[in-house]
PDB file of N, CA and C in Angstrom:
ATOM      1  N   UNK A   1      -0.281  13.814   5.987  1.00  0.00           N
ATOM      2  CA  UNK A   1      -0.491  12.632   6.804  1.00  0.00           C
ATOM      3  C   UNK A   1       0.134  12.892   8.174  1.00  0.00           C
ATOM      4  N   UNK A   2      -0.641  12.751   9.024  1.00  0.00           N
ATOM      5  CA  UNK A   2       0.006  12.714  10.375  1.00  0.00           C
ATOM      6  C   UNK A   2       1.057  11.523  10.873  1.00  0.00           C
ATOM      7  N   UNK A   3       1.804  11.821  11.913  1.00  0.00           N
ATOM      8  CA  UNK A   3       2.768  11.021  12.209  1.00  0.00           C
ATOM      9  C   UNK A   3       2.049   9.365  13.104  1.00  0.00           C
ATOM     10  N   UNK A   4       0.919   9.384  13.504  1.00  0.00           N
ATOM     11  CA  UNK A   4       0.107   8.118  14.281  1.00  0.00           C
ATOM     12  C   UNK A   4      -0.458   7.620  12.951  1.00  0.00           C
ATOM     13  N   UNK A   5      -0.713   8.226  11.536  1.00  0.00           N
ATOM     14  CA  UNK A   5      -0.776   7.246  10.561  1.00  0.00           C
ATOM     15  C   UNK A   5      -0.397   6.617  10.063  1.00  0.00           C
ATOM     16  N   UNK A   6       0.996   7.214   9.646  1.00  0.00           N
ATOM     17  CA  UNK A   6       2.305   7.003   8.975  1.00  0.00           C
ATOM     18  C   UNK A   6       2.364   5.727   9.666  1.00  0.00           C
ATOM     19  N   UNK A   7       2.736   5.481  11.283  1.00  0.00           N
ATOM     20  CA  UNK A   7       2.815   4.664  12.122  1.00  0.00           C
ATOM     21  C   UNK A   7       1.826   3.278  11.927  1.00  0.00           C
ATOM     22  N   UNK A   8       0.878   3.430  11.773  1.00  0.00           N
ATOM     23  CA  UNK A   8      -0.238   2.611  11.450  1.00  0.00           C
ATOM     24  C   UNK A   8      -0.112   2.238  10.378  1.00  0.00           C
ATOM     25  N   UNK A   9       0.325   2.762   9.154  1.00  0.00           N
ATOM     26  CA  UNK A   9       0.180   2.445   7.706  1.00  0.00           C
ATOM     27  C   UNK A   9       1.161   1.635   7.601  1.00  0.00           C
ATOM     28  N   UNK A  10       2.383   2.007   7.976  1.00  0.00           N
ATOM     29  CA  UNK A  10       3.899   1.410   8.162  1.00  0.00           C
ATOM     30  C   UNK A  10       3.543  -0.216   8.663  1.00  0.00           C
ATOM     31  N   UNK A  11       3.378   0.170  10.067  1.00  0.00           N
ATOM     32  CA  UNK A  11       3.297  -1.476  10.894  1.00  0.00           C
ATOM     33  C   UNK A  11       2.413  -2.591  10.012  1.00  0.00           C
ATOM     34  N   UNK A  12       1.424  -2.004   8.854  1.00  0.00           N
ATOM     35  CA  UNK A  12       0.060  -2.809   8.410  1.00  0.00           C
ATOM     36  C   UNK A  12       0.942  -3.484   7.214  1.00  0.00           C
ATOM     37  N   UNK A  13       2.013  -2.577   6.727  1.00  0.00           N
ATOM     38  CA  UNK A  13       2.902  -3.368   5.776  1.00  0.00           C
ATOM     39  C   UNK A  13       4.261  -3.916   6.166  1.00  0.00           C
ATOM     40  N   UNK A  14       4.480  -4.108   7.406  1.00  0.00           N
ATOM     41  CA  UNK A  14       5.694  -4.860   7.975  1.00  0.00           C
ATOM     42  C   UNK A  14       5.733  -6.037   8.460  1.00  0.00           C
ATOM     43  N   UNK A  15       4.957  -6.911   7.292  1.00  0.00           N
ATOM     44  CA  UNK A  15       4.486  -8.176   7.571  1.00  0.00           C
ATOM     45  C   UNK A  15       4.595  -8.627   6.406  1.00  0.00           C
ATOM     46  N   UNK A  16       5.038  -9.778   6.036  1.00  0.00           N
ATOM     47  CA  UNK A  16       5.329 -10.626   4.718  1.00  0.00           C
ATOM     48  C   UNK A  16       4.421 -10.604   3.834  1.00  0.00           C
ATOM     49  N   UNK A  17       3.353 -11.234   4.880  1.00  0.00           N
ATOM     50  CA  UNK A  17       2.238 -11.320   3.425  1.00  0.00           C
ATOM     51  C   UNK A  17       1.193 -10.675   3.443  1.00  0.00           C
ATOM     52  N   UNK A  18       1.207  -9.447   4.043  1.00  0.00           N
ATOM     53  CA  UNK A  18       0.518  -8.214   3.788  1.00  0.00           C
ATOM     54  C   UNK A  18       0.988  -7.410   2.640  1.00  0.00           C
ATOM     55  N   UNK A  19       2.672  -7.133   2.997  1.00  0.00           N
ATOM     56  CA  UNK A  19       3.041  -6.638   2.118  1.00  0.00           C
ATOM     57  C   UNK A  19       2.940  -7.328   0.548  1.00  0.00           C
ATOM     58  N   UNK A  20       2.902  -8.508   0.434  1.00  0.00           N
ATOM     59  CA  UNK A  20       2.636  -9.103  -0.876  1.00  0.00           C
ATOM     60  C   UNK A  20       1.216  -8.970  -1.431  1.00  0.00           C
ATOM     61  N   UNK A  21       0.381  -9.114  -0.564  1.00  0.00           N
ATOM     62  CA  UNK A  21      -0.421  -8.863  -0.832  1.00  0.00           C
ATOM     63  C   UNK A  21      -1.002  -6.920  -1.320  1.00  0.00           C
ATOM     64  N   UNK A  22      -0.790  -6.155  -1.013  1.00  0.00           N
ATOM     65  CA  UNK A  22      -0.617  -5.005  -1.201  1.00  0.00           C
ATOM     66  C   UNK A  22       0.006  -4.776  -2.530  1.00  0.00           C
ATOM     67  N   UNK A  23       1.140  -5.164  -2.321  1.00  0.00           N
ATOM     68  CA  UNK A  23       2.163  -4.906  -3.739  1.00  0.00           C
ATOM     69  C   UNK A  23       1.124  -5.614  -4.950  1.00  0.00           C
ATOM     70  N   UNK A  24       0.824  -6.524  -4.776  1.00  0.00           N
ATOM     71  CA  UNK A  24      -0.709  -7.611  -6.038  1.00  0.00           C
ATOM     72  C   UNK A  24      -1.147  -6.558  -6.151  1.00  0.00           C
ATOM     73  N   UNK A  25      -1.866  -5.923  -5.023  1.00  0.00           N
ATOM     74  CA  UNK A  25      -2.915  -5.106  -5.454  1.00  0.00           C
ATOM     75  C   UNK A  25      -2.520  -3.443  -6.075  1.00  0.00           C
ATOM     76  N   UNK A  26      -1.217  -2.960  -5.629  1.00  0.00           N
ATOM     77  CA  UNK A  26      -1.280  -2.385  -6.520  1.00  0.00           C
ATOM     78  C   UNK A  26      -0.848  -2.354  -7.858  1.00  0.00           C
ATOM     79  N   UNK A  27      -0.339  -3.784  -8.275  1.00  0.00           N
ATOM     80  CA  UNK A  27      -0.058  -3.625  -9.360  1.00  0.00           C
ATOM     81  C   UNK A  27      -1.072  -4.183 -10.719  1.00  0.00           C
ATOM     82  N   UNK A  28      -2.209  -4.762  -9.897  1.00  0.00           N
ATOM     83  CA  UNK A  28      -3.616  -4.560 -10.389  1.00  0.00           C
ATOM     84  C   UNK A  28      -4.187  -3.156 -10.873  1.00  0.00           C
ATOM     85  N   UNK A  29      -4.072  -2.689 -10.130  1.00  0.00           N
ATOM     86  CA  UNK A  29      -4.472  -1.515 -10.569  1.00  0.00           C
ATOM     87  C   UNK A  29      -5.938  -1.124  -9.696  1.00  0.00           C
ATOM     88  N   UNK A  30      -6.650   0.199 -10.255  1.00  0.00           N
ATOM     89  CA  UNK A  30      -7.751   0.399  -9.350  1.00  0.00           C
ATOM     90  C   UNK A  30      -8.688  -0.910  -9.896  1.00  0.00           C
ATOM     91  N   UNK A  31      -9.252  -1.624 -10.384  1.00  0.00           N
ATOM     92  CA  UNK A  31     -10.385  -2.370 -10.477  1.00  0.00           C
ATOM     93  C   UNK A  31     -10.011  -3.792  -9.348  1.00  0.00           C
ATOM     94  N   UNK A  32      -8.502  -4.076  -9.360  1.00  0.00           N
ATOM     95  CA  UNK A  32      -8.669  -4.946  -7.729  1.00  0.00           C
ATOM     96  C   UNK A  32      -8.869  -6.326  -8.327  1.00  0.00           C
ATOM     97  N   UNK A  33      -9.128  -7.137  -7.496  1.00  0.00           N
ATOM     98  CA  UNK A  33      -8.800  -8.383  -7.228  1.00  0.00           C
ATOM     99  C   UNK A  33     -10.154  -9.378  -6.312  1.00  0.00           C
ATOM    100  N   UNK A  34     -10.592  -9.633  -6.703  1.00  0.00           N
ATOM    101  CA  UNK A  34     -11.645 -10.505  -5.543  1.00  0.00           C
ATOM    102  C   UNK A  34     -10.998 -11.153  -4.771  1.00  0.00           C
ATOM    103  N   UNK A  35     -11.584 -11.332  -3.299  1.00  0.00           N
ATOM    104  CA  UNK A  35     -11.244 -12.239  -2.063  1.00  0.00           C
ATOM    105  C   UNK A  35     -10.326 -13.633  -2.810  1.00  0.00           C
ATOM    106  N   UNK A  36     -11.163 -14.398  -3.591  1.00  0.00           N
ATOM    107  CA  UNK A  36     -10.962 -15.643  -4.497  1.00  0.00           C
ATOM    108  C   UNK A  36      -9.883 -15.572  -5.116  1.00  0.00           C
ATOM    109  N   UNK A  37      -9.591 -14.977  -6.223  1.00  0.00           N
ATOM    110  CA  UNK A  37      -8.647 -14.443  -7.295  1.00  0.00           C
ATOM    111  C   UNK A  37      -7.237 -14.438  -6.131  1.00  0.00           C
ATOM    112  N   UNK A  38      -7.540 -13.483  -5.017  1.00  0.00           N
ATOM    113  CA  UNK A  38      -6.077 -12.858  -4.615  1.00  0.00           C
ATOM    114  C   UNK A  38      -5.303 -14.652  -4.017  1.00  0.00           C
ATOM    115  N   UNK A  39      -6.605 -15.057  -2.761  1.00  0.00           N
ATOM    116  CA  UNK A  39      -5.978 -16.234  -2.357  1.00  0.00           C
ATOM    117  C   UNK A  39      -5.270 -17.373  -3.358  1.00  0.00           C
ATOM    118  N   UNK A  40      -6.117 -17.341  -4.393  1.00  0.00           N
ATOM    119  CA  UNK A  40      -5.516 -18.820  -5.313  1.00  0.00           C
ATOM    120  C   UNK A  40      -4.283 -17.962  -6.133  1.00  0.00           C
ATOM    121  N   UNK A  41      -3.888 -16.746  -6.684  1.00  0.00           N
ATOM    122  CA  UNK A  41      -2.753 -16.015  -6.769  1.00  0.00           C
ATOM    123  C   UNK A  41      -2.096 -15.946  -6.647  1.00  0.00           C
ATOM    124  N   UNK A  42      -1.995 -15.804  -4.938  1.00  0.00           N
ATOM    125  CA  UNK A  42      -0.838 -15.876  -4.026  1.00  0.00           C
ATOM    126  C   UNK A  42      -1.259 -16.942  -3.035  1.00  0.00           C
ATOM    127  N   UNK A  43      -1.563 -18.005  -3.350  1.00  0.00           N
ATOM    128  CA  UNK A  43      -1.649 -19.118  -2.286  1.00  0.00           C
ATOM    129  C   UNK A  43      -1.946 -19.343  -0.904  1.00  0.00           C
ATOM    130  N   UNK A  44      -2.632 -18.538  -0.595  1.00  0.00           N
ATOM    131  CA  UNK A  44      -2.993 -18.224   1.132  1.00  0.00           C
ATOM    132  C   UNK A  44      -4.025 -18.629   0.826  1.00  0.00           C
ATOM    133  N   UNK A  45      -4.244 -19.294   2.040  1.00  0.00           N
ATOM    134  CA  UNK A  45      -5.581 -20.093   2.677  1.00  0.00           C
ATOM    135  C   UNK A  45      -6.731 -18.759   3.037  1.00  0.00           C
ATOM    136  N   UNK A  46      -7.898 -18.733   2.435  1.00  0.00           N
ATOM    137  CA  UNK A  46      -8.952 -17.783   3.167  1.00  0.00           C
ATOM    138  C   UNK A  46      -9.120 -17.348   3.605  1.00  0.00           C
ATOM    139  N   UNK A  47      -9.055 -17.982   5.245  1.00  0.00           N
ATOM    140  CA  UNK A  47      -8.883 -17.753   6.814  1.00  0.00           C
ATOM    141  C   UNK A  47      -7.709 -16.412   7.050  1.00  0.00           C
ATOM    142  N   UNK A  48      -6.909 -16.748   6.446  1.00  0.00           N
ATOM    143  CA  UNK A  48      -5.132 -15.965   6.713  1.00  0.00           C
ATOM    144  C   UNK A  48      -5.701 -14.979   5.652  1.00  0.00           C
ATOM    145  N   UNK A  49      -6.296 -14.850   4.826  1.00  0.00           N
ATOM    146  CA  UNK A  49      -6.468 -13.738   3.951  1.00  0.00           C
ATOM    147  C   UNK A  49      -7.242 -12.869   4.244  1.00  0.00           C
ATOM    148  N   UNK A  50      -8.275 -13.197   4.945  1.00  0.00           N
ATOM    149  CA  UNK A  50      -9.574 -12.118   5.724  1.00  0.00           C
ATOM    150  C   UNK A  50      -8.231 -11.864   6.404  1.00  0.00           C
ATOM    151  N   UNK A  51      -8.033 -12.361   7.341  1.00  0.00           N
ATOM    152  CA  UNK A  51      -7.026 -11.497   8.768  1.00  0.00           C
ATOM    153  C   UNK A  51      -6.525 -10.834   8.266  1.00  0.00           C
ATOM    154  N   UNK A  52      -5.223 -10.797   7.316  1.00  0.00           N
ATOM    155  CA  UNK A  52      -4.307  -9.883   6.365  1.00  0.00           C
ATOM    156  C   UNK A  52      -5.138  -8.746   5.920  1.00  0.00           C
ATOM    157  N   UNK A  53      -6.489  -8.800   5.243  1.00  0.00           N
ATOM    158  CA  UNK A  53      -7.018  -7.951   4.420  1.00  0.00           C
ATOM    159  C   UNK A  53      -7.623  -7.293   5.416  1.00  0.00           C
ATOM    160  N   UNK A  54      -8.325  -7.728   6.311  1.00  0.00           N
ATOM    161  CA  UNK A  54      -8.631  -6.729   7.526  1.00  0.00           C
ATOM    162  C   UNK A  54      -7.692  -5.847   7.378  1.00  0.00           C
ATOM    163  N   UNK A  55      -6.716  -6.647   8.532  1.00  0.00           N
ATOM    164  CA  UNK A  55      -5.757  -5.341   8.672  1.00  0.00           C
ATOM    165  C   UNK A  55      -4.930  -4.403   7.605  1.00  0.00           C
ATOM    166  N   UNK A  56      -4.927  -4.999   6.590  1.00  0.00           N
ATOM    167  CA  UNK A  56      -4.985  -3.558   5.395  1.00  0.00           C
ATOM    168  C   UNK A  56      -5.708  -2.645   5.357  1.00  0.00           C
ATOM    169  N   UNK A  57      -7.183  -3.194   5.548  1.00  0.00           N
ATOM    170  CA  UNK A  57      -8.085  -2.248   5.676  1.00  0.00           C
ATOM    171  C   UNK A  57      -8.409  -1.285   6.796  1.00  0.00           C
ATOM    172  N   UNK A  58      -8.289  -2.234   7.822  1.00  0.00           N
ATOM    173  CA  UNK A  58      -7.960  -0.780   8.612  1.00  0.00           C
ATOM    174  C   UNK A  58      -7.332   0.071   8.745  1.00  0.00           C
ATOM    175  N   UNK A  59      -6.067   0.250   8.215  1.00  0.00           N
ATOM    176  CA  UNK A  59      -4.858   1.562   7.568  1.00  0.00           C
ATOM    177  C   UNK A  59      -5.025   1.918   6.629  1.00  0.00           C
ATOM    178  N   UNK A  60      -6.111   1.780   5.846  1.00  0.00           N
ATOM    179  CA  UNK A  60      -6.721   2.564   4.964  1.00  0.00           C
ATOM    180  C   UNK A  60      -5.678   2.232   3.381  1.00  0.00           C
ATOM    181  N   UNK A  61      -4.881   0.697   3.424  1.00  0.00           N
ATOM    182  CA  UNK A  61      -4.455   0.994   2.502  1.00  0.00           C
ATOM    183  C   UNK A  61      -4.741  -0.056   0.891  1.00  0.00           C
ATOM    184  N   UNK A  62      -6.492  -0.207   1.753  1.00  0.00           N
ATOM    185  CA  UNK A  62      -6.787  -1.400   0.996  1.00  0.00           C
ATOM    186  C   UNK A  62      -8.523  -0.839   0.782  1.00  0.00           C
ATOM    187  N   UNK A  63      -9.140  -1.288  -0.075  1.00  0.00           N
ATOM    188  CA  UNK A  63     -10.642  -0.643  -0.302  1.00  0.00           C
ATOM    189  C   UNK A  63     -11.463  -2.100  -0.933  1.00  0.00           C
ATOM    190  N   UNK A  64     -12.105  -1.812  -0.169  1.00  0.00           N
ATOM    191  CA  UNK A  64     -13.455  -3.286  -0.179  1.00  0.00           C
ATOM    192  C   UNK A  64     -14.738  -2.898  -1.232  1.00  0.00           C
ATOM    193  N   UNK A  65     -14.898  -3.835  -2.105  1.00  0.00           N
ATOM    194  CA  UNK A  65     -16.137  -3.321  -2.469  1.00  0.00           C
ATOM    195  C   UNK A  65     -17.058  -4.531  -2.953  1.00  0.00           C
ATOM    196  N   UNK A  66     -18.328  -4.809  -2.732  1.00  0.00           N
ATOM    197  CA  UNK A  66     -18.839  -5.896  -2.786  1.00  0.00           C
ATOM    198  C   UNK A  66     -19.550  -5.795  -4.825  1.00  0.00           C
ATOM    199  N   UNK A  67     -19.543  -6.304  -5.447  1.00  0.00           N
ATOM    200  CA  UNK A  67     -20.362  -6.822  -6.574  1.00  0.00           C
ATOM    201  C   UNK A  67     -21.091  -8.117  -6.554  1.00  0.00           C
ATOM    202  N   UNK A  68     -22.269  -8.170  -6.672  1.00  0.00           N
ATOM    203  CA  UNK A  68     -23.054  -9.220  -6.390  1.00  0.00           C
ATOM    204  C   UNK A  68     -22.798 -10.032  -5.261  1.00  0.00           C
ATOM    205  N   UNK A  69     -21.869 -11.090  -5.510  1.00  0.00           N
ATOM    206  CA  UNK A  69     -21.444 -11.527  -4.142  1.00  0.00           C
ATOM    207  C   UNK A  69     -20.194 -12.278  -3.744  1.00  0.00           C
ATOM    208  N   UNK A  70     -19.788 -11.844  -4.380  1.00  0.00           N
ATOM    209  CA  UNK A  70     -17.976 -10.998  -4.472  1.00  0.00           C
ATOM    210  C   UNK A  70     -17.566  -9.827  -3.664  1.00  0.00           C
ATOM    211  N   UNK A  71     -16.656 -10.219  -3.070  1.00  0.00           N
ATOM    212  CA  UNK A  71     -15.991  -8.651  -2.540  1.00  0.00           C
ATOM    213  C   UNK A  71     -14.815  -8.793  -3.288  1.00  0.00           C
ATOM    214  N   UNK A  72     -14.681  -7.496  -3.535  1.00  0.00           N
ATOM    215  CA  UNK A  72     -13.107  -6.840  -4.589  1.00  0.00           C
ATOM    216  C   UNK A  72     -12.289  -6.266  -3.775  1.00  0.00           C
ATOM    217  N   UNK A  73     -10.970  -6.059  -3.673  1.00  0.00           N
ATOM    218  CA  UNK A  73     -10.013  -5.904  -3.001  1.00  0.00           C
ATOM    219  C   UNK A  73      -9.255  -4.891  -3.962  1.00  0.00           C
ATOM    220  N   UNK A  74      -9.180  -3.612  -3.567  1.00  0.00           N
ATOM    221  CA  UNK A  74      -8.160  -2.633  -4.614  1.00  0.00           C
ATOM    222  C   UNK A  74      -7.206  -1.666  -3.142  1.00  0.00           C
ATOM    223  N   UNK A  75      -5.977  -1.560  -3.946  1.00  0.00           N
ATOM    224  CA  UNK A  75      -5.063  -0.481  -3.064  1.00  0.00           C
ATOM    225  C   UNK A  75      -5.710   0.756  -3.031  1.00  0.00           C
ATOM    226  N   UNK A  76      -5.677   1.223  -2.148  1.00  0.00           N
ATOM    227  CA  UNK A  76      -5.816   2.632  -1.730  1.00  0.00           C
ATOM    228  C   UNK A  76      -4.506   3.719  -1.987  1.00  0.00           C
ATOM    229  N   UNK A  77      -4.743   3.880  -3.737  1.00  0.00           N
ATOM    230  CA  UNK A  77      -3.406   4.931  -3.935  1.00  0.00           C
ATOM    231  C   UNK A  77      -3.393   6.508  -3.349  1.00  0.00           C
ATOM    232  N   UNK A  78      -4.390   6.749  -2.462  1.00  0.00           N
ATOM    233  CA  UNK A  78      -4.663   8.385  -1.839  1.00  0.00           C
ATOM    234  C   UNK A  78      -3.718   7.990  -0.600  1.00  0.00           C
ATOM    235  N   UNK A  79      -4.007   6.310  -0.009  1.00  0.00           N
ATOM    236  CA  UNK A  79      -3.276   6.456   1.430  1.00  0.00           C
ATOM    237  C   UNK A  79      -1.556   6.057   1.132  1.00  0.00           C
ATOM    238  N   UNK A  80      -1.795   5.619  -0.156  1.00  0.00           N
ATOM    239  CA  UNK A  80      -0.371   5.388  -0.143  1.00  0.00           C
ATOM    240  C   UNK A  80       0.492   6.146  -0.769  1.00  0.00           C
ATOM    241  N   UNK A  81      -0.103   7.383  -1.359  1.00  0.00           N
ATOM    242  CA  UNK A  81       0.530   8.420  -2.008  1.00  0.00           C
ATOM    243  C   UNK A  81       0.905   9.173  -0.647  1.00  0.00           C
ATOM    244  N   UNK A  82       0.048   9.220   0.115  1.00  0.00           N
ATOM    245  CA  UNK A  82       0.138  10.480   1.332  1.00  0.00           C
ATOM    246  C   UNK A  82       1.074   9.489   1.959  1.00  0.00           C
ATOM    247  N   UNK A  83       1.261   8.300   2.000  1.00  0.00           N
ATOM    248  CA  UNK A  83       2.417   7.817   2.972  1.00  0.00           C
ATOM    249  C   UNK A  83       3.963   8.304   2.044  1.00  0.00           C
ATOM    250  N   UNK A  84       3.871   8.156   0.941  1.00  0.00           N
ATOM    251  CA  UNK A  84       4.781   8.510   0.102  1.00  0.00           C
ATOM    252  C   UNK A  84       5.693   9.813   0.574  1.00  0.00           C
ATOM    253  N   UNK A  85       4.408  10.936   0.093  1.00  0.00           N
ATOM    254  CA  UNK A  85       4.278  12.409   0.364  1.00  0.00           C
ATOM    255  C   UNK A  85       5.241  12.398   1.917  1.00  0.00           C
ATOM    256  N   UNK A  86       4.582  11.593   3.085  1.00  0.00           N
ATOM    257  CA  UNK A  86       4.936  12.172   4.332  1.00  0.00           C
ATOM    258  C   UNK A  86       6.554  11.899   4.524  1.00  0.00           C
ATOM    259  N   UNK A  87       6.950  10.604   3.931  1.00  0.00           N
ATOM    260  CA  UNK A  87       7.884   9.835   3.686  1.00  0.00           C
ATOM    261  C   UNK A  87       8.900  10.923   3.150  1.00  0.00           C
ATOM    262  N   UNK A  88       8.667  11.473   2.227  1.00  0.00           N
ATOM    263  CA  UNK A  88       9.672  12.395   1.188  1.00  0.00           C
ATOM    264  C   UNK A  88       9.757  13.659   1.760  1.00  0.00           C
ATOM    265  N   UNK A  89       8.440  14.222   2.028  1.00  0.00           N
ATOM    266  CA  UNK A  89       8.424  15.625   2.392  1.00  0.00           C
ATOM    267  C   UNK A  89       9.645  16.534   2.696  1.00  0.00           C
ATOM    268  N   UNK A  90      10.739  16.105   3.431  1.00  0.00           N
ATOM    269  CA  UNK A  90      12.019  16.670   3.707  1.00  0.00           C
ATOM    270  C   UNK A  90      13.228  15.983   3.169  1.00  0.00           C
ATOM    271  N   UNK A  91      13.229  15.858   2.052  1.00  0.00           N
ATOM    272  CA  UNK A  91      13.752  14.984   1.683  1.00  0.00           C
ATOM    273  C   UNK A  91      15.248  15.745   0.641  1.00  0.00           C
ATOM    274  N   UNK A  92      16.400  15.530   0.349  1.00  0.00           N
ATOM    275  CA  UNK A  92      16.858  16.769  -0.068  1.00  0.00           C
ATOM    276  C   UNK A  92      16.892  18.007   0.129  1.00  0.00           C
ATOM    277  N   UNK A  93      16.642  17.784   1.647  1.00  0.00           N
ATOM    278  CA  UNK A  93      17.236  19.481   2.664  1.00  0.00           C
ATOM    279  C   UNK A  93      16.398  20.010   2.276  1.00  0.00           C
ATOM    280  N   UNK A  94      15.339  19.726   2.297  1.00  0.00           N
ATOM    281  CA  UNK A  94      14.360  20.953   1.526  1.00  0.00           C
ATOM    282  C   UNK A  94      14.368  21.404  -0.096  1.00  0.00           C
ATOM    283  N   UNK A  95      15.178  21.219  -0.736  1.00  0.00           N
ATOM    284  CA  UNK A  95      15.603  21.613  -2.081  1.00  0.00           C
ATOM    285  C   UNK A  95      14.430  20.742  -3.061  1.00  0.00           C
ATOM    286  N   UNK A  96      13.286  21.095  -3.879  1.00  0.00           N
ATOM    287  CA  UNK A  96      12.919  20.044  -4.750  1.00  0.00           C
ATOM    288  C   UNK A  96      13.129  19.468  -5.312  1.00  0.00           C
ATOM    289  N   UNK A  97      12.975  17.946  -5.425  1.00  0.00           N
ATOM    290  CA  UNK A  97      13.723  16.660  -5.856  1.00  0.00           C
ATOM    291  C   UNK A  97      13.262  16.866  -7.323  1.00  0.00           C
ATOM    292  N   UNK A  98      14.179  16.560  -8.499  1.00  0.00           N
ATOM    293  CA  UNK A  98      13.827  16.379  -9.304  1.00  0.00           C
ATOM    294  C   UNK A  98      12.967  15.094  -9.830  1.00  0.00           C
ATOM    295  N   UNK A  99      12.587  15.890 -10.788  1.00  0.00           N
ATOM    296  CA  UNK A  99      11.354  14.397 -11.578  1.00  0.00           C
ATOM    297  C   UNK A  99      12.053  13.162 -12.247  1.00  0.00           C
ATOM    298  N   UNK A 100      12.870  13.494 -12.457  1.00  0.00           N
ATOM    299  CA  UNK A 100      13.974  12.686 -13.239  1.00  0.00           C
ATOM    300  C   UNK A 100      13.991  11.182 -12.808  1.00  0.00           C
ATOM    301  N   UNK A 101      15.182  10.106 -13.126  1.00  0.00           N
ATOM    302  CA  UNK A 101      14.631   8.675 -12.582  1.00  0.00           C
ATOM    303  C   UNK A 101      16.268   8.966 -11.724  1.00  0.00           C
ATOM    304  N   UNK A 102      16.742  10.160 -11.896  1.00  0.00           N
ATOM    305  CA  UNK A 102      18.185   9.835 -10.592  1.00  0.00           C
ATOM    306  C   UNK A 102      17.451  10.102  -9.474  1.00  0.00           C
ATOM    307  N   UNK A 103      18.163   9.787  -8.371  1.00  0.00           N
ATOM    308  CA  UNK A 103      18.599   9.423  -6.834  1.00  0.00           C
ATOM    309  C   UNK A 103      17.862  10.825  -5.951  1.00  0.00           C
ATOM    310  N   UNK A 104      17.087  10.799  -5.665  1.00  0.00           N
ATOM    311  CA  UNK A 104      16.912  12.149  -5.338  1.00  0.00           C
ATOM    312  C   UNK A 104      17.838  12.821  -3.937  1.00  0.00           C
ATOM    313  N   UNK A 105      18.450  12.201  -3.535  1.00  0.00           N
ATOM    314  CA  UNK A 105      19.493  12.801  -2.234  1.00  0.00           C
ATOM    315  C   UNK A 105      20.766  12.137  -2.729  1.00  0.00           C
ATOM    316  N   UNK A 106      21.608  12.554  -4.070  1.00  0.00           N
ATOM    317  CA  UNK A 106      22.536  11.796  -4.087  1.00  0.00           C
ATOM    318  C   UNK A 106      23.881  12.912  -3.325  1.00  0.00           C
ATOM    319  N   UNK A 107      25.098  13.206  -4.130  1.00  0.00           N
ATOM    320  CA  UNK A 107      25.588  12.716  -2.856  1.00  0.00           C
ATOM    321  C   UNK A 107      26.017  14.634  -2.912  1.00  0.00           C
ATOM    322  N   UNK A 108      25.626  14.991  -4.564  1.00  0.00           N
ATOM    323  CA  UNK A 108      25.851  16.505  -4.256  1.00  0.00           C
ATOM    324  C   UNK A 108      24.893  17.283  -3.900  1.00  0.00           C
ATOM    325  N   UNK A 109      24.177  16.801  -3.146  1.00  0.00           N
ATOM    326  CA  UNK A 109      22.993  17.331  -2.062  1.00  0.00           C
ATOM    327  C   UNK A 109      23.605  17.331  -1.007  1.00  0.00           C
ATOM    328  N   UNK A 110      24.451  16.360  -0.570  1.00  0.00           N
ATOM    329  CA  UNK A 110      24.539  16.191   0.677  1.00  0.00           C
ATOM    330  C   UNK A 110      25.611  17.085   1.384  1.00  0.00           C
TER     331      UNK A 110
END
C-alpha cells in the first residue's frame, strides 16, 4: 500500500460513525449488510448513511453490490488487510512478529 492510501484509508475512518459503521461491517462478515439493515442497526438516518458509505467507498474500504433492488454493503478485507500490512510492516525492528496473541513490540524487542 502506498503512503497517499494509507492517508486516504486512515482519514475515511477518523470519523465516529464511519468508523462504526465499518467495524458492523466487518464483523458481518463478507455477505454485508443492506443500505436498510445497516441504518435501522445503527440508527442513522439514510441521508447521513449514503454520505458515510460514500466515503467508505471511496477508500476502497467498503464494497457495494446491488441484488434486485437492494444495495449490500460489505468491508473490503484486501484494503484493510493492506492497511494492516502497511501499518505493521516495520514493526519489531524488522525482526518477525510472532503469531502468538503476545504484544508484538514488547519491551524485549525494544
Amino acid at each position: 500500500m502506498e503512503t497517499n492510501t494509507a492517508i486516504k484509508v486512515l482519514a475515511a475512518l477518523a470519523q465516529e460513525t464511519r468508523l462504526t459503521i465499518f467495524r458492523t461491517l466487518v464483523q458481518t462478515g463478507e455477505y454485508g449488510l443492506s443500505a436498510g439493515q445497516l441504518a435501522k442497526e445503527l440508527n442513522i438516518p439514510n441521508a447521513t448513511l449514503s454520505f458515510h458509505l460514500k466515503e467508505l467507498t471511496h477508500a476502497e474500504l467498503v464494497i457495494a453490490r446491488q441484488e434486485s433492488r437492494f444495495i449490500y454493503y460489505s468491508a473490503n478485507f484486501t484494503t484493510m488487510n493492506a492497511l494492516l500490512g502497511y501499518l505493521t510492516e516495520n514493526c519489531c525492528a524488522g525482526t518477525p512478529c510472532s503469531s502468538t496473541v503476545e504484544i508484538c513490540c514488547n519491551e524485549k524487542n525494544s
